[in-house]
Protein backbone atom coordinates (compact mmCIF):
# COMPACT_ATOMS: atom_id res chain seq x y z
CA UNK A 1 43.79 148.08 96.56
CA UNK A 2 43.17 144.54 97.41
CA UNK A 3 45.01 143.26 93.80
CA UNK A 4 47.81 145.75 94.38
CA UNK A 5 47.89 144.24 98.28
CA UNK A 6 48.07 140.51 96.89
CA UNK A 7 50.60 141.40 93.98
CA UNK A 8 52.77 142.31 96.66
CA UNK A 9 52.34 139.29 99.08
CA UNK A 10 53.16 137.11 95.67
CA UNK A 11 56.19 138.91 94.98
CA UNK A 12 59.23 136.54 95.13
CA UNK A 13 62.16 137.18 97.60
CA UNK A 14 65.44 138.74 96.29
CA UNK A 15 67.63 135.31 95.52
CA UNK A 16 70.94 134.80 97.97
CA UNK A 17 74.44 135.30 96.88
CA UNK A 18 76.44 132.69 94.87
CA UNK A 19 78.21 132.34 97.54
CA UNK A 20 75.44 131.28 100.41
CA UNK A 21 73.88 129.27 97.69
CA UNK A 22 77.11 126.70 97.45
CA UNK A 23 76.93 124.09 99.98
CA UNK A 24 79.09 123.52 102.81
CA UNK A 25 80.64 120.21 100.86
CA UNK A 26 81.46 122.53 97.56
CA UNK A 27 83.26 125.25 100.02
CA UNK A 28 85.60 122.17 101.64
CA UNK A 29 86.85 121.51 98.27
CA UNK A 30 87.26 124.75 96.56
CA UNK A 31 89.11 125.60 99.96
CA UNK A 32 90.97 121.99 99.35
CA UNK A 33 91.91 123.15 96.07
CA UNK A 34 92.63 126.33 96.95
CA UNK A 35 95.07 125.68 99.50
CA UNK A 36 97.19 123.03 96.99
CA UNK A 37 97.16 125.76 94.38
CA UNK A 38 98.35 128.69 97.09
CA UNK A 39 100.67 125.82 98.48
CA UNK A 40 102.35 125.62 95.15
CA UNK A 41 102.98 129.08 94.45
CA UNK A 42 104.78 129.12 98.08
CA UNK A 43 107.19 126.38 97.36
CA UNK A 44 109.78 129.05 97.05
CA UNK A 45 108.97 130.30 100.79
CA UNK A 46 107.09 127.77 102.73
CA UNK A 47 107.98 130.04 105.76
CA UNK A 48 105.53 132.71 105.01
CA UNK A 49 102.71 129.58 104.36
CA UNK A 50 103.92 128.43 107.97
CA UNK A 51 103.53 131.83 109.37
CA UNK A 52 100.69 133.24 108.14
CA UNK A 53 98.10 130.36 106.91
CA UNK A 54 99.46 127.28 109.12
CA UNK A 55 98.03 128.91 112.34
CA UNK A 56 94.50 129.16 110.82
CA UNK A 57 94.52 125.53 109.99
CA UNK A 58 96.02 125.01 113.65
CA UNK A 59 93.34 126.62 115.50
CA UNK A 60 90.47 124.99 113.60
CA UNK A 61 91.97 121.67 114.28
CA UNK A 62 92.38 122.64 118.49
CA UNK A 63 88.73 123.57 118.55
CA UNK A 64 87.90 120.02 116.85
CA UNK A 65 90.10 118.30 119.04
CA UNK A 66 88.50 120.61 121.97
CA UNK A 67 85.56 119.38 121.51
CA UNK A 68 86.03 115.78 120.49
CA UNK A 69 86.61 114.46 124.24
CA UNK A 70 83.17 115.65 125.74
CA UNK A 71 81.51 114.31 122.49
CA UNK A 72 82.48 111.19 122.51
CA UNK A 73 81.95 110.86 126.54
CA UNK A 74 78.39 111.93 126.55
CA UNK A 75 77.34 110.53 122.78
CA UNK A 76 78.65 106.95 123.77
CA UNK A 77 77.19 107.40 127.58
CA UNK A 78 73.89 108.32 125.79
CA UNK A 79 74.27 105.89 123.27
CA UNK A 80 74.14 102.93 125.87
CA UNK A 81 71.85 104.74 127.88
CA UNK A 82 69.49 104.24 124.43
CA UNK A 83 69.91 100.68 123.81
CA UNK A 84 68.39 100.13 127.53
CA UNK A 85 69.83 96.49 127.39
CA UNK A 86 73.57 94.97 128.14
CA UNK A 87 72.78 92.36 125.97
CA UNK A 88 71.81 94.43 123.07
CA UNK A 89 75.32 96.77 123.25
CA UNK A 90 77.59 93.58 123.50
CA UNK A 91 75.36 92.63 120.03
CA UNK A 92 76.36 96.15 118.46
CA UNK A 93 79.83 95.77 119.87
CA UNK A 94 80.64 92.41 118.17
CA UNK A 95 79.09 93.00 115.22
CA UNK A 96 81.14 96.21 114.94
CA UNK A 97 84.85 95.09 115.91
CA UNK A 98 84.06 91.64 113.10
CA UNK A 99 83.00 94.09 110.89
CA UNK A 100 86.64 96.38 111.66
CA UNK A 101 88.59 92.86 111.36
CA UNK A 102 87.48 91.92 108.29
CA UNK A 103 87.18 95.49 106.27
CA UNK A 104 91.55 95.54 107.92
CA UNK A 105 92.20 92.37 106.82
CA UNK A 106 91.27 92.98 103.20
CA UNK A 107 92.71 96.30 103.43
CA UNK A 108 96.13 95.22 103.93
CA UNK A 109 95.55 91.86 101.15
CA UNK A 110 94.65 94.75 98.96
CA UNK A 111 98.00 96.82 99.78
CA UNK A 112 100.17 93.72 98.94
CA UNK A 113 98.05 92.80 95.79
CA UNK A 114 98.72 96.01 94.21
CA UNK A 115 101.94 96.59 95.33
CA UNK A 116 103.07 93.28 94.29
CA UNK A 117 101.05 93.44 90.77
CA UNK A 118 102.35 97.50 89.92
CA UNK A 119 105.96 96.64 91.55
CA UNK A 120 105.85 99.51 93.68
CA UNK A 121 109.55 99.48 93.96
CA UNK A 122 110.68 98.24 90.41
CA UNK A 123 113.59 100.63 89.15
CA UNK A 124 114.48 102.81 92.51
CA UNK A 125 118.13 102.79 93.04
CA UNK A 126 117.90 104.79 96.36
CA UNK A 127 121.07 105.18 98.62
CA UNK A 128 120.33 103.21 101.34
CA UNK A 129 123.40 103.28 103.75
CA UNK A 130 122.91 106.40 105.57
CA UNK A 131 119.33 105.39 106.53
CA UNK A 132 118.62 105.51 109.91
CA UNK A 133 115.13 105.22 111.75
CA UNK A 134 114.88 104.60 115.99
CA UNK A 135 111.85 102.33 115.65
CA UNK A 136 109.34 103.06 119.07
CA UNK A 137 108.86 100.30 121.13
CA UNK A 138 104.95 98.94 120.50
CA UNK A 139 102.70 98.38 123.11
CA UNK A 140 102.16 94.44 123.53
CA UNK A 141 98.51 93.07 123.68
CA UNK A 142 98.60 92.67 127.27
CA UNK A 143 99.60 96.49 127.74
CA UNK A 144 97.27 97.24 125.23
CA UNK A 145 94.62 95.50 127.14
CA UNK A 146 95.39 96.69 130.65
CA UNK A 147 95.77 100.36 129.48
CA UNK A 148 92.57 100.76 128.04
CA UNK A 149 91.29 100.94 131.89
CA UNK A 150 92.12 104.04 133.60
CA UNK A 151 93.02 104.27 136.87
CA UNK A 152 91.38 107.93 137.44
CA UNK A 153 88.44 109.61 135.78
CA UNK A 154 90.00 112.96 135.06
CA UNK A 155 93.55 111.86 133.15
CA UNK A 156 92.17 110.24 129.98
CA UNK A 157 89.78 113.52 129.41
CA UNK A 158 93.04 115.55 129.36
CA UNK A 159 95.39 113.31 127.08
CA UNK A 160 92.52 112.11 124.91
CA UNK A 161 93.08 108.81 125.15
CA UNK A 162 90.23 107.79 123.35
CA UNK A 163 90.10 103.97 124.32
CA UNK A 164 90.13 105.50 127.79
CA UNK A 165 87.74 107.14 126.98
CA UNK A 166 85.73 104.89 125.64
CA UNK A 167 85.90 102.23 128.36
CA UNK A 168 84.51 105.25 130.90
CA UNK A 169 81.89 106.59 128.97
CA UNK A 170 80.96 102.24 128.47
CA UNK A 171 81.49 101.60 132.03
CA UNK A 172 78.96 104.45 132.65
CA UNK A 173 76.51 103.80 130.30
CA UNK A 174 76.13 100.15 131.98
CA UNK A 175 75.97 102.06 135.82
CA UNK A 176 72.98 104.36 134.56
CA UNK A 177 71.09 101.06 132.77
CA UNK A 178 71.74 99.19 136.26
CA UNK A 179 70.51 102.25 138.54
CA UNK A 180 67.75 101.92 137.05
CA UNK A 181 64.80 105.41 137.68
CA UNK A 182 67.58 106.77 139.87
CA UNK A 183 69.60 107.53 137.31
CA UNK A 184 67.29 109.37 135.18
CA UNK A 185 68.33 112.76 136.24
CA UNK A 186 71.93 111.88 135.59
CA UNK A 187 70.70 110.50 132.04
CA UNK A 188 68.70 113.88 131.23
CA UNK A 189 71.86 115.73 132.18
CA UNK A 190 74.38 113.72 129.59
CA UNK A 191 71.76 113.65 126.79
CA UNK A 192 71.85 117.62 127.44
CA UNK A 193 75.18 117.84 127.29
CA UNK A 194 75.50 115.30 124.11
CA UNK A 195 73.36 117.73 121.64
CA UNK A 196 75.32 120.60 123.31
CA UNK A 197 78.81 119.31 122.31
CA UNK A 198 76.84 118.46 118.70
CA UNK A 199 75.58 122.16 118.40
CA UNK A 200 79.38 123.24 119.57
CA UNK A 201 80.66 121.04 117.14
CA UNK A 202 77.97 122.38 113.83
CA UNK A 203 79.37 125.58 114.76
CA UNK A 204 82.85 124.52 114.33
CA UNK A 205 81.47 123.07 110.94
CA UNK A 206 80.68 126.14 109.58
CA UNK A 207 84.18 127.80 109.07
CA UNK A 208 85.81 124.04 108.11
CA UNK A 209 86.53 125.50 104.41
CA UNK A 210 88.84 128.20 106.66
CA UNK A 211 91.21 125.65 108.21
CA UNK A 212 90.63 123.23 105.48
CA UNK A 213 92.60 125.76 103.46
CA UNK A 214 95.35 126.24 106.26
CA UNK A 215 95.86 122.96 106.72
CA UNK A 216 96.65 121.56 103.35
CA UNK A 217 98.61 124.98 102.02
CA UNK A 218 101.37 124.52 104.29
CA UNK A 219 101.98 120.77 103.30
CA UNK A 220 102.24 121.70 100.10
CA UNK A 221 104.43 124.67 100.26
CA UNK A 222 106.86 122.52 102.54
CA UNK A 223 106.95 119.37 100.73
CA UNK A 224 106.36 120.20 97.06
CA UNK A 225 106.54 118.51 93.53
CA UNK A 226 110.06 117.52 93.37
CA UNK A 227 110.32 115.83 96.73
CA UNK A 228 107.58 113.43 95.55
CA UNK A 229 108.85 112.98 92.52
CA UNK A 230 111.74 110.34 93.90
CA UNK A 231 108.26 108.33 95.49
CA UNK A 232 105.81 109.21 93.41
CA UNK A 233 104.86 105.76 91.88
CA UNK A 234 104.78 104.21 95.89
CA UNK A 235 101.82 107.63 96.29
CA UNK A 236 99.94 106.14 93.01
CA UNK A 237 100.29 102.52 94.16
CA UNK A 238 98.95 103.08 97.77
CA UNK A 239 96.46 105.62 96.33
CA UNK A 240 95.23 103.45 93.63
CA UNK A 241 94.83 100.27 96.53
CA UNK A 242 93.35 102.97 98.76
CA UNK A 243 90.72 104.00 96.40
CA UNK A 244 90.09 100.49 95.68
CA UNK A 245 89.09 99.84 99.06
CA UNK A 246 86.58 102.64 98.96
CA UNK A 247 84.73 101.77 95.73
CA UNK A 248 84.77 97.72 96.04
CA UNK A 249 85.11 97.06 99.78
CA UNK A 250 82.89 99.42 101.15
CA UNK A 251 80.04 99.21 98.57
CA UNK A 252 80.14 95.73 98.60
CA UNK A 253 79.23 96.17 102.81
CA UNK A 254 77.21 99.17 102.07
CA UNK A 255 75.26 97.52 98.87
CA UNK A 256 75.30 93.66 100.50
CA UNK A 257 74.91 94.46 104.73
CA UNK A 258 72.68 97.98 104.36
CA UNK A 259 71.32 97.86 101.40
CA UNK A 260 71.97 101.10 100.58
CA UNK A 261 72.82 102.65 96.85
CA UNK A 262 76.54 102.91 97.23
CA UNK A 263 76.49 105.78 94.96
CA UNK A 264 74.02 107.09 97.95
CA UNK A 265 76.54 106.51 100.20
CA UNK A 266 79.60 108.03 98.84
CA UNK A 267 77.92 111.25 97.86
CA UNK A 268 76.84 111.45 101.71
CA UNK A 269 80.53 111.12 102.57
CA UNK A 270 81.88 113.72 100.42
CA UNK A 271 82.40 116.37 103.43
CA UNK A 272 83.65 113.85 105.62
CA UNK A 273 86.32 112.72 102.55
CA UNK A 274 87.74 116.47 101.96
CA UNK A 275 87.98 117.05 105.80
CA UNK A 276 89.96 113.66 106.61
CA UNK A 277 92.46 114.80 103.36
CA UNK A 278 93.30 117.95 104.83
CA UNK A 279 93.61 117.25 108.49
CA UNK A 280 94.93 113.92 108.73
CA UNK A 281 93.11 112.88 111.46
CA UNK A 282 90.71 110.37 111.88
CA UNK A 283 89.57 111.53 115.56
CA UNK A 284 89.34 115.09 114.34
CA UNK A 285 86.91 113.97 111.50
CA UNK A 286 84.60 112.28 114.30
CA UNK A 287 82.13 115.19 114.76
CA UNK A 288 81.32 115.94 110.73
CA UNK A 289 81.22 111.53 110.10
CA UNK A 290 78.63 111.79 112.89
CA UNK A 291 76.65 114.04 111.43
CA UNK A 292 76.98 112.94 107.95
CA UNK A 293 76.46 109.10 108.64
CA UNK A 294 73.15 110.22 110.82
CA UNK A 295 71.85 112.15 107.65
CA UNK A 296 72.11 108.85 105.61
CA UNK A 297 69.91 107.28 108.03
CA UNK A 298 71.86 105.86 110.66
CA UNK A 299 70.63 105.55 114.04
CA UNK A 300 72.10 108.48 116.30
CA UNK A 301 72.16 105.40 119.02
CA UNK A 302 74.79 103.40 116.56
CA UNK A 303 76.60 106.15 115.59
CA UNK A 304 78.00 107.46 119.06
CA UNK A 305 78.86 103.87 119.68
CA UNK A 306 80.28 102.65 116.71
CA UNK A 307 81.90 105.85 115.18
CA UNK A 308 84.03 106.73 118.38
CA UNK A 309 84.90 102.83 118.18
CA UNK A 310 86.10 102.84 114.97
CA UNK A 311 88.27 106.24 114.88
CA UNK A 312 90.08 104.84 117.79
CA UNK A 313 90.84 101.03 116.43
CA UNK A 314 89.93 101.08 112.58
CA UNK A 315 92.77 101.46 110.67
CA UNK A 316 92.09 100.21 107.06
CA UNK A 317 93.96 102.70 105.18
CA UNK A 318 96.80 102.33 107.55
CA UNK A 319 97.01 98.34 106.82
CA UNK A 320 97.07 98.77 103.13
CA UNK A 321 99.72 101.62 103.92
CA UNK A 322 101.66 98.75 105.53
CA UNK A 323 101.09 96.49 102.79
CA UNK A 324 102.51 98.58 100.31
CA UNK A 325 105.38 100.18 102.11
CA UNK A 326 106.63 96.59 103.15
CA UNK A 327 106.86 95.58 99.49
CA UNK A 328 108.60 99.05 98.48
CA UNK A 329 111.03 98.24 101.15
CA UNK A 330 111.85 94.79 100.07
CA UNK A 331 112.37 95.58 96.97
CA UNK A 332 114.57 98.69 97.48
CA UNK A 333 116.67 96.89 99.91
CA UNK A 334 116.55 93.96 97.70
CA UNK A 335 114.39 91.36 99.54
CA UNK A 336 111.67 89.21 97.93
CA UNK A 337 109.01 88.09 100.47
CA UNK A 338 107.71 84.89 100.22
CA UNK A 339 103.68 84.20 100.28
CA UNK A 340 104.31 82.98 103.67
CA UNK A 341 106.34 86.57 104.96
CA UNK A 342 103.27 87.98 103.60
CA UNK A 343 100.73 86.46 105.21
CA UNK A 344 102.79 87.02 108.36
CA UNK A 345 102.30 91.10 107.32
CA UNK A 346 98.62 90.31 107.07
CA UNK A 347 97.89 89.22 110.35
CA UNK A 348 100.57 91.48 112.19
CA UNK A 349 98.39 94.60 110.52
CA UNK A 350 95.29 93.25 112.34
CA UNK A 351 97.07 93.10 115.37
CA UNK A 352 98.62 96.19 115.56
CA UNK A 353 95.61 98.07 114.09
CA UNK A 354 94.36 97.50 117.73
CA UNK A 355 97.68 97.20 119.47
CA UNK A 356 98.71 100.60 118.27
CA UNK A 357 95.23 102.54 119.03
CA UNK A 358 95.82 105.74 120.19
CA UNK A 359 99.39 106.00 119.64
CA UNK A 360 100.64 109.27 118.68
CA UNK A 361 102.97 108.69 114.75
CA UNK A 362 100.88 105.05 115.07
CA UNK A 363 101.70 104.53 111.40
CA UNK A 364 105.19 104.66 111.78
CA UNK A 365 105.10 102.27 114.87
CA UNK A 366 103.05 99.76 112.89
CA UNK A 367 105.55 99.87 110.21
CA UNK A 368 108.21 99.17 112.66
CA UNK A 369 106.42 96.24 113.86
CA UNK A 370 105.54 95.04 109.92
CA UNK A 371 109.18 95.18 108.96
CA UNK A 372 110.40 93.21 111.83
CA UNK A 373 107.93 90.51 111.61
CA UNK A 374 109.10 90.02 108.01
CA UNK A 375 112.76 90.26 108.28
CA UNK A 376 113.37 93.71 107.08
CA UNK A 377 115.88 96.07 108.42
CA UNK A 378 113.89 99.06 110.21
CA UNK A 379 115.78 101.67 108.92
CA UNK A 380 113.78 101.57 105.71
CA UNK A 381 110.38 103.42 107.42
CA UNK A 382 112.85 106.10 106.95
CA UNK A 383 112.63 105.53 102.75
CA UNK A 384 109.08 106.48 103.54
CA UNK A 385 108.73 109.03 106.34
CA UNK A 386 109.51 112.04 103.67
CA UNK A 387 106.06 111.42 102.32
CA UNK A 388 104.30 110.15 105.15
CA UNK A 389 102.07 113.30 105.41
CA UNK A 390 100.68 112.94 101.82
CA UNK A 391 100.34 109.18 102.38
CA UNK A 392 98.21 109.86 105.75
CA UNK A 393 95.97 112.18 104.18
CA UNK A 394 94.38 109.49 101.62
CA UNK A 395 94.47 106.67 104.79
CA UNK A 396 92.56 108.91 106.89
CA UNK A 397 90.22 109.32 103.65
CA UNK A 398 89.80 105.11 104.16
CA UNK A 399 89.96 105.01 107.42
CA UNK A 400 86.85 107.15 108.72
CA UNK A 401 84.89 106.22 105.44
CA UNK A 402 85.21 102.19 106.85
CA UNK A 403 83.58 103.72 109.78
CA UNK A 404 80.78 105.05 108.00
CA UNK A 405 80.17 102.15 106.29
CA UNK A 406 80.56 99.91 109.15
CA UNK A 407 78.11 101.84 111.39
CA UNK A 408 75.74 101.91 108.54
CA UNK A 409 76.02 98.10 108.09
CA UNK A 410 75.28 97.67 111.37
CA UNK A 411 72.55 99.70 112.00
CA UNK A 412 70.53 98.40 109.12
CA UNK A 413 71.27 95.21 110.48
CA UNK A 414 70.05 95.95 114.05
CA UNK A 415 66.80 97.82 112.52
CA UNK A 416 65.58 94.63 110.30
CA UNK A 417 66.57 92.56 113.38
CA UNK A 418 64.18 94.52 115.36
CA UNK A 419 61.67 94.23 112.86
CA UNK A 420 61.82 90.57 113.05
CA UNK A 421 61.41 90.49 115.91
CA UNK A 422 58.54 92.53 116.13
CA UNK A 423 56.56 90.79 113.59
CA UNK A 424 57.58 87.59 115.18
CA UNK A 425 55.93 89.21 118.48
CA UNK A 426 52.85 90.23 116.40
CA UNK A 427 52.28 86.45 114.37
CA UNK A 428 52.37 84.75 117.96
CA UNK A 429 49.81 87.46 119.61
């Protein structure tokens, strides 16, 4: 009785389904591919992939975007609650918009390398007289500056203006560290409310392979093979410098700065990669970077601070985006920039990257402002705008994977700075 009893307390469970045993990172990109393969066989009617798929994609990307706003209020506002000292959050803060300036500034030097070296626009012999393009007037620096404070509490929660946003939940964060034990209760109350919006946002998670799949199917059934084709080599150019950045730039931070195995890293980032393809948006890819960058170690205290930061100003993909579509459209109009015109493209990307935060079609706008700077007519962003969509996809790729590596940077540099400290502390006791 008692062997029988014991064989059966041994006995092993029933294994789960292939399909609960593949990970939520495997599901992203079987959906990915999926939806280009399902995309491709509805080239002939990209109406009924409009119709019938788009919607699912659309409705995933509302409930990110629903939830993004509260997340990044209460994570930042509990973020700088954490730190527990002004002085500590201006440290973070600097070290985190250097680290933006400098990953931007070799983004767009890698654009014009490559373009320059592959001569992106070597043999295209596009009709260029019926090009026209109503460039958007840029905000200035000044605007820039005096926008980013919000004259009401409410308006920036509806629009999502994140640098609104950010500014509040700062401003905030600095009230509850100078109120001191009075603000405790307030304090308990966002901290709440920050793992609620994460817990809303895992949720969310969990069905990403669903509007992962109706995202990308629709771009592909609208734009299809032959409508690349004419741009194809300015996609493999800006790809190629795009993947560039990823491999050298961002290992070299994540090997040099965290000390991490960059191998490590980009595994980690996997999910966050195949989400940023399909949806195009670096805010919308906020929650799942969060959660990834935490599970590579990163202080949840860094991470609300830096991530929001950097999905609002960091635009490294963009800036090599710029690089490369500024050469293409010198050489298909027939220009040849100088080193100095290029330079001038260098530091215009840096300032628009923060100039332009926020800006609804801000790639567009900061090609506007590239083109002018240089001399070029404006009407070629329109040589470009056709693919624009499959060139955004890969930037957003670059763009939230800088943040990643930037908030992981910095918060192994902030941990080993504490630990200096706290063995200095010890020696002198």
């Amino acid at each position: 009785m008692n062997k029988s009893t014991a064989s059966t307390d041994q006995t092993t469970p029933p294994s789960q389904p292939w399909f609960k045993r593949l990970s939520l990172t495997t599901w992203i990109f079987i959906a990915l591919i999926g939806g280009v393969l399902v995309g491709i066989a509805l080239q002939g009617s990209p109406e009924i992939a409009d119709t019938y798929i788009k919607p699912f994609g659309t409705i995933f990307l509302n409930l990110i975007k629903m939830i993004v706003v509260p997340l990044v209020l209460f994570s930042i506002i509990a973020g700088v609650v954490s730190l527990d000292d002004v002085k500590k959050v201006g440290a973070i803060g600097g070290k985190t918009v250097l680290f933006y300036l400098a990953t931007t500034a070799c983004a767009v030097t890698l654009g014009l390398v490559f373009a320059n070296i592959m001569n992106v626009g070597a043999g295209y012999t596009m009709p260029t007289n019926d090009l026209s393009y109503e460039a958007t007037t840029p905000p200035s620096l000044i605007d820039t500056l005096v926008n980013m404070f919000p004259s009401n509490f409410v308006q920036p929660m509806a629009d999502a203006t994140m640098l609104q946003v950010i500014v509040i939940a700062v401003v905030f964060g600095f009230g509850m560290i100078a109120a001191g034990e009075k603000a405790k209760p307030v304090i308990a109350v966002c901290n709440s409310l920050s793992d609620v919006c994460i817990a809303i946002m895992r949720g969310i998670i969990l069905v990403a392979p669903f509007g992962v799949f109706g995202l990308i199917c629709p771009v592909i059934a609208n734009n299809g093979i032959e409508v690349l084709r004419p741009l194809l080599w300015l996609i493999v150019v800006a790809y190629v410098a795009m993947i560039c950045q990823i491999v050298f730039v961002y290992s070299g931070i994540i090997k040099l700065f965290a000390r991490m195995n960059p191998l490590k890293f980009l595994k980690g980032e996997l999910p966050v990669m195949g989400f940023a393809f399909a949806s195009a948006s670096s805010v919308g890819t906020l929650p799942i970077n969060m959660e990834c960058t935490e599970k590579l170690g990163a202080s949840k205290e860094v991470t609300s601070f830096v991530l929001p930061l950097g999905a609002t100003i960091n635009m490294d993909g963009t800036a090599i985006y710029q690089g490369v579509c500024a050469i293409f459209i010198a050489q298909v109009f027939g220009f040849d920039l100088s080193l100095g015109q290029q330079l001038t493209v260098v530091m215009t990307c840096l300032l628009a990257s923060i100039g332009t935060a926020g800006v609804p079609g801000s790639g567009m706008i900061m090609l506007a402002m590239v083109l002018t700077s240089v001399g070029l007519p404006v009407e070629g962003v329109a040589l470009v705008a056709g693919v624009d969509r499959i060139l955004d996809m890969m930037r957003t790729v670059v763009n939230v994977t800088g943040d990643a590596a930037v908030a992981t940077s910095v918060d192994a540099m902030q941990k080993r700075k504490t630990a200096r400290l706290t063995k200095r502390s010890a020696s002198s006791l």
